[in-house]
Protein backbone atom coordinates (compact mmCIF):
# COMPACT_ATOMS: atom_id res chain seq x y z
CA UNK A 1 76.33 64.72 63.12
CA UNK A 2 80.48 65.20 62.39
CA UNK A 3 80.79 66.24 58.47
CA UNK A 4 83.23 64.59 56.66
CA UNK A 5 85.17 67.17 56.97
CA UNK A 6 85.73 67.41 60.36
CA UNK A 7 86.71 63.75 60.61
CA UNK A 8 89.19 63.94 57.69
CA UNK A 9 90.65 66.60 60.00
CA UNK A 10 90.30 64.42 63.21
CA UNK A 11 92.23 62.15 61.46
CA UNK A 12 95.13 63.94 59.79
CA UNK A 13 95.14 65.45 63.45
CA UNK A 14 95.63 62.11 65.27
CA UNK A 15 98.73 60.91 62.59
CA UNK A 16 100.45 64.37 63.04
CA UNK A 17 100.17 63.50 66.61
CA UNK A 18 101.25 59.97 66.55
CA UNK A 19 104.53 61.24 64.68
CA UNK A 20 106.14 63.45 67.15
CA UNK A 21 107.73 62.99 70.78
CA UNK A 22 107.33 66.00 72.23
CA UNK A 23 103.73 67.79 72.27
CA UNK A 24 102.60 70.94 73.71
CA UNK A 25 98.94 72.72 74.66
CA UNK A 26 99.52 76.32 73.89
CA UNK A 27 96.52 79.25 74.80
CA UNK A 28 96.52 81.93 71.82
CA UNK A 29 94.21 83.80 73.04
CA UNK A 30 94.76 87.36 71.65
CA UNK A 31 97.34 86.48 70.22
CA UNK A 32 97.89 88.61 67.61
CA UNK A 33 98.34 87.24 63.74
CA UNK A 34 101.33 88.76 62.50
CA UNK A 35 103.08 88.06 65.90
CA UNK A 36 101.87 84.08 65.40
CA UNK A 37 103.16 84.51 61.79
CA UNK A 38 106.67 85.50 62.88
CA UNK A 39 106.95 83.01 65.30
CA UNK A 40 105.79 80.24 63.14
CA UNK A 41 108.54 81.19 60.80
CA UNK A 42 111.75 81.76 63.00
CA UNK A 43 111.08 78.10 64.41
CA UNK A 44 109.26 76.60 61.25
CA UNK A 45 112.60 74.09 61.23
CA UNK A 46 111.86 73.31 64.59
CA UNK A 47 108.77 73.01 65.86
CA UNK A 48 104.76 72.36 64.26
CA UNK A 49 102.09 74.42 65.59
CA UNK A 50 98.55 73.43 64.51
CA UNK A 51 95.69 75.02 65.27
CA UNK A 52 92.19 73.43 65.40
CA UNK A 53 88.61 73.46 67.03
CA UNK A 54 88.79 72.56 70.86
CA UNK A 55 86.68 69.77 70.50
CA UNK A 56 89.10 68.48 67.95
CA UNK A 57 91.88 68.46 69.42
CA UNK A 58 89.89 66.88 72.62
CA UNK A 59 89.15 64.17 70.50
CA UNK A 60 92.31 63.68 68.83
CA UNK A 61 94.10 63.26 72.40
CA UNK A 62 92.23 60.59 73.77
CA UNK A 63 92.23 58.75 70.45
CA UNK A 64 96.31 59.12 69.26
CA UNK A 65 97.90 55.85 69.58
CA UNK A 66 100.91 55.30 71.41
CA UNK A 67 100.97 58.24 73.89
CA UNK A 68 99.84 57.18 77.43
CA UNK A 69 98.44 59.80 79.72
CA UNK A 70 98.80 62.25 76.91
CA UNK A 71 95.34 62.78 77.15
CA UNK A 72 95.20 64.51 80.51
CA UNK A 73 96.41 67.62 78.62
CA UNK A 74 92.57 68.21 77.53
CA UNK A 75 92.24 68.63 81.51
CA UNK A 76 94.07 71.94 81.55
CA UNK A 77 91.79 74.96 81.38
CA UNK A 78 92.42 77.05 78.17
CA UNK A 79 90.66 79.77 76.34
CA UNK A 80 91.46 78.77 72.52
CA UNK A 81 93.73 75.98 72.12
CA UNK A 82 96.58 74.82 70.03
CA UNK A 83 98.87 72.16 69.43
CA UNK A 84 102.76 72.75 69.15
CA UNK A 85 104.84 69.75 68.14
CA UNK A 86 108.43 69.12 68.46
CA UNK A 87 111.66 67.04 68.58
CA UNK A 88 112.80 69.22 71.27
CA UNK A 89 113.18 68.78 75.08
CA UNK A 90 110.15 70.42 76.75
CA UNK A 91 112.19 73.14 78.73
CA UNK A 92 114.25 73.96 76.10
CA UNK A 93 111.01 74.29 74.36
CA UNK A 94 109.50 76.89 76.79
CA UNK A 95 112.67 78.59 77.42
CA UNK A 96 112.86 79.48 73.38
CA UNK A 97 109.15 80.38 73.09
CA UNK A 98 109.33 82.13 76.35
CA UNK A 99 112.51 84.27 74.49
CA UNK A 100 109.87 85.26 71.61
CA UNK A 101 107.44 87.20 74.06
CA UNK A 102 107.15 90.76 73.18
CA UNK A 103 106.15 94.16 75.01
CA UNK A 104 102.44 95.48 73.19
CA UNK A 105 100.06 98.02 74.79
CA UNK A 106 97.52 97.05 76.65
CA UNK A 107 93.30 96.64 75.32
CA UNK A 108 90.86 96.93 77.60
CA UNK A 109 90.04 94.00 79.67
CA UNK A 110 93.15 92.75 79.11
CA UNK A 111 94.84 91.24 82.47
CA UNK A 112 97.83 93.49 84.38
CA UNK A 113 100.68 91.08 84.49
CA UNK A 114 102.32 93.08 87.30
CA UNK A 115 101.23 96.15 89.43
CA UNK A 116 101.05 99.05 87.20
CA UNK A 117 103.05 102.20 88.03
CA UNK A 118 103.22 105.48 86.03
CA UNK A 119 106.49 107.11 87.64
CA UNK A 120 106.44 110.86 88.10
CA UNK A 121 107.74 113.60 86.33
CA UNK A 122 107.35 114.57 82.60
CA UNK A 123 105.42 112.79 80.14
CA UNK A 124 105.54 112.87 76.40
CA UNK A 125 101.93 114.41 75.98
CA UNK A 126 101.23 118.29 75.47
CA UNK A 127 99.77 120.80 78.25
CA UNK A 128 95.88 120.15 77.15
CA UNK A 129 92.21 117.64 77.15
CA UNK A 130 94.90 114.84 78.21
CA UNK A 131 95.32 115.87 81.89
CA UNK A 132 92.04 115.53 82.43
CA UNK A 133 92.74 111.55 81.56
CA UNK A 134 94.97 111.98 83.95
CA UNK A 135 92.99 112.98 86.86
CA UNK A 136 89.92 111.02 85.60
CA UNK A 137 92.23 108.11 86.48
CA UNK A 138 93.35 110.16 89.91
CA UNK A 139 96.72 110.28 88.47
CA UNK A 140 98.21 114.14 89.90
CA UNK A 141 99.39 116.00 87.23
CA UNK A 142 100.25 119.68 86.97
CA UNK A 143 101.31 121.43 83.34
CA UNK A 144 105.37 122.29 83.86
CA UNK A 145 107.07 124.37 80.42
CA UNK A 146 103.74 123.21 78.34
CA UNK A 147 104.48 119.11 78.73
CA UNK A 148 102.38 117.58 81.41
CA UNK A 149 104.26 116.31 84.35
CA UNK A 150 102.52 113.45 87.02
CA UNK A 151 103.52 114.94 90.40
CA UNK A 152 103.88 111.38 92.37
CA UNK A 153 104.24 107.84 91.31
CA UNK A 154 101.21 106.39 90.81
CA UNK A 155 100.32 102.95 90.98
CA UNK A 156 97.08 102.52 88.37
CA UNK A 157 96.13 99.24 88.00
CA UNK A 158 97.00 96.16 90.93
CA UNK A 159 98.51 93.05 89.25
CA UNK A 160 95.41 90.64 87.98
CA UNK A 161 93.24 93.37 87.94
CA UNK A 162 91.22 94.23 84.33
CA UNK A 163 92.76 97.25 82.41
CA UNK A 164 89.57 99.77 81.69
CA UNK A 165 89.09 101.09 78.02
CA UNK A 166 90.36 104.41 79.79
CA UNK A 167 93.22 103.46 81.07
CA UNK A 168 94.50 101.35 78.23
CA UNK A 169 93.78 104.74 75.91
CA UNK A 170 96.23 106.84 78.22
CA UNK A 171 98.87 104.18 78.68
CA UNK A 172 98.92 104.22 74.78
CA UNK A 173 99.34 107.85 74.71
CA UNK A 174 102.20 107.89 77.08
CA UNK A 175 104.46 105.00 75.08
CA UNK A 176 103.72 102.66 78.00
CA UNK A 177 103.54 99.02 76.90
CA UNK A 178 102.56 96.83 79.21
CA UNK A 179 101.34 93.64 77.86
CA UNK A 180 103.64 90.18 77.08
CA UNK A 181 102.77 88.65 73.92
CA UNK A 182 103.66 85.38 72.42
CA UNK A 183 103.26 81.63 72.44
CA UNK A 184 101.69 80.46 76.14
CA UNK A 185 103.21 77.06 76.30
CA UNK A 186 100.89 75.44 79.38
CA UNK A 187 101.68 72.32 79.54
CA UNK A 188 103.88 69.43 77.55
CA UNK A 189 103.52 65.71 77.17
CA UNK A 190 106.89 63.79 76.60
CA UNK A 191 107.95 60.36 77.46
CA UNK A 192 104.24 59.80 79.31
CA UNK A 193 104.90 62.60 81.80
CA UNK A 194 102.98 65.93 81.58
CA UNK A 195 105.25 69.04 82.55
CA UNK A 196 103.33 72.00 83.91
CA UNK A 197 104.44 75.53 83.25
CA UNK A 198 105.16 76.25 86.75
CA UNK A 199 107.52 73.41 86.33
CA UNK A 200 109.04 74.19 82.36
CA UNK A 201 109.72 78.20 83.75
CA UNK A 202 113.08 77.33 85.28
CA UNK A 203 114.85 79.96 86.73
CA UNK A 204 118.51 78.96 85.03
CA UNK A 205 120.78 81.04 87.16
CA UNK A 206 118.94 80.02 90.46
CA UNK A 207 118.86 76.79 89.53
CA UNK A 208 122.79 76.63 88.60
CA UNK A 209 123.15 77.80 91.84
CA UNK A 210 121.19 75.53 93.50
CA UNK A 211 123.06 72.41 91.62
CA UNK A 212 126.43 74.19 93.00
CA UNK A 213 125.70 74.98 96.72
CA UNK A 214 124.40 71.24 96.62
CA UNK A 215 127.42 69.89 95.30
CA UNK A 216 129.55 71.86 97.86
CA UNK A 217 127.42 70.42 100.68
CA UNK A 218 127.58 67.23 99.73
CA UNK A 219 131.49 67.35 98.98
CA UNK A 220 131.84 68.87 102.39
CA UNK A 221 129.40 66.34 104.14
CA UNK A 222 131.71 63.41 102.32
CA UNK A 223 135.01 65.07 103.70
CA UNK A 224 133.49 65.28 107.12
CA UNK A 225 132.53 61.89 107.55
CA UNK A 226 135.53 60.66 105.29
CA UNK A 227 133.12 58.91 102.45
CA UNK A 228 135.55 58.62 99.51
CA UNK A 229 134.55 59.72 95.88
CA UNK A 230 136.54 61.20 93.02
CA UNK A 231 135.84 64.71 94.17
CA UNK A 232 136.39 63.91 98.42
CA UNK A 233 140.03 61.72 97.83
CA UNK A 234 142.55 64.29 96.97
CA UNK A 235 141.09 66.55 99.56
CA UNK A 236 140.64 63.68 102.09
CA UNK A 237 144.12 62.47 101.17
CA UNK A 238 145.16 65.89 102.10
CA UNK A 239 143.41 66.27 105.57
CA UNK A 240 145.16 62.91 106.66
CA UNK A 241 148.38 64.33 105.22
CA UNK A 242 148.29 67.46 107.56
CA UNK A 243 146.97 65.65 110.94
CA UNK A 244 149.72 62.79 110.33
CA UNK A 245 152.55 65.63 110.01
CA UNK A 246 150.77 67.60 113.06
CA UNK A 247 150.78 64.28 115.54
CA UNK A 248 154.72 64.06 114.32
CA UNK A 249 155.54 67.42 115.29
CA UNK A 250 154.24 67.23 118.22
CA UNK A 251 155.19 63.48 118.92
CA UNK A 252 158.66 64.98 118.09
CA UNK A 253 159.21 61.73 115.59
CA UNK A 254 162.07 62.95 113.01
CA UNK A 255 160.90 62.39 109.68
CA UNK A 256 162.35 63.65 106.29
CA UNK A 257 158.51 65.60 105.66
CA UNK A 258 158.36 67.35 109.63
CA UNK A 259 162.31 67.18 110.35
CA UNK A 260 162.40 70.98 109.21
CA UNK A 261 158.92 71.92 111.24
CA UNK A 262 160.62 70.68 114.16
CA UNK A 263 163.94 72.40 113.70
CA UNK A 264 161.38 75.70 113.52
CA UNK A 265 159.85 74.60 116.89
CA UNK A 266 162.96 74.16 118.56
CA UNK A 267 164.30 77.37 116.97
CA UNK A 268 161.08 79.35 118.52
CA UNK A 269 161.24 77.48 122.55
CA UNK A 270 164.98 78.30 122.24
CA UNK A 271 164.42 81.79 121.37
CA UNK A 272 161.63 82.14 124.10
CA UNK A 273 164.10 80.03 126.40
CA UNK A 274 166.79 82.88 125.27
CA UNK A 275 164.69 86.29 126.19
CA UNK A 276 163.05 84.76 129.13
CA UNK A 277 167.13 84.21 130.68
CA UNK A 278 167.54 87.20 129.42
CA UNK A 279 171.12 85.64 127.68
């Protein structure tokens, strides 16, 4: 049976919901408090983030009024769930929260976001018990002017693979800090369209690009087939311009715009005219 409690929730839940046009899933697991905290407050002006049981905020998805499809976001697999709320676009959205990640060291069983390297030569840690770690781990390390020193780069964990309690003890020890943390925005509901986070994570730069070399081939196809737009006139208008004045220079028709091209023509036959008579 749902305490009253739970549906006073449910409900507060559902009008928070109904209020905003922009809603996000988010994942905090391990997500640290104090990082939350910090987040919560540098964007407390712009965006709501509530947190609440899973089956809660289940519920409170299928039931909010006035958002169609926004209930497919309870089909996205998530570990402990959370709702952020927003006036904001969705990417701008992911591209601030993905701006707030930070660099932590790694716990065990926590996830290697990239293949894991420790690059030779000397470390910070003292010629003693710790290169043992070191070859526990099958790091080589030799002791060089009493630091220890990894001989080779070593690669020590595969990206996706589980960091052991081991290995996250001597990648503490060596400053190395492997682990992104902060809000993982997974998916957003705005407008009745759910945007993935493959699709939010724009790359700007390559996608600036893209927009550019687009517009160049499409200016280029226009000129080619002589489509006219804003952009293709002047440049069409300049094409014609050039093969008119070519066919009257070599039409030989005087015009005011050619006359002095073909005073340069007849200048250069009567010069090759002049060496070839040797005058």
């Amino acid at each position: 049976m749902v305490s009253e409690k739970k549906k006073q929730e449910l409900v507060k839940l559902k009008e928070t919901l109904e209020k905003y046009p922009v809603i996000g899933i988010i994942d905090l697991f391990k997500m640290p408090s104090k990082q939350l905290q910090n987040i919560r407050k540098s964007l407390r002006k712009e965006v709501l983030i509530k947190m609440s049981k899973k089956g809660l905020i289940s519920l409170a998805l299928k039931d909010v009024k006035n958002k169609k499809n926004i209930e497919k976001l309870n089909e996205i697999k998530i570990n402990e769930p959370g709702l952020i709320l927003t006036q904001m676009e969705p990417f701008k959205l992911f591209r601030i929260l993905k701006s707030n990640k930070s660099l932590t060291y790694a716990k065990e069983n926590d996830i290697a976001p990239d293949d894991l390297m420790i690059r030779a030569g000397a470390t910070n840690l003292l010629a003693g018990p710790a290169i043992g770690e070191l070859q526990r781990l099958k790091i080589p390390a030799m002791i060089k002017e009493g630091k220890i020193h990894v001989r080779e780069d070593t690669t020590v964990v595969k990206k996706g693979e589980l960091i052991s309690s081991q290995l996250a003890g001597l990648l503490k020890k060596l400053d190395i800090q492997p682990i992104l943390i902060g809000i993982n925005l997974l998916a957003v509901w705005e407008d009745e369209i759910i945007y993935g986070k493959e699709v939010l994570d724009v790359d700007e730069k390559l996608y600036a690009k893209k927009i550019s070399d687009a517009y160049i081939s499409a200016l280029n196809l226009a000129v080619n087939v002589g489509y006219l737009t804003k952009d293709s006139i002047k440049i069409l208008i300049q094409k014609a311009f050039l093969e008119a004045k070519n066919l009257g220079v070599n039409a030989g028709i005087f015009d005011k715009d050619i006359i002095n091209d073909l005073v340069m023509k007849a200048n250069i036959k009567a010069h090759a005219l002049k060496e070839k008579l040797k005058i």
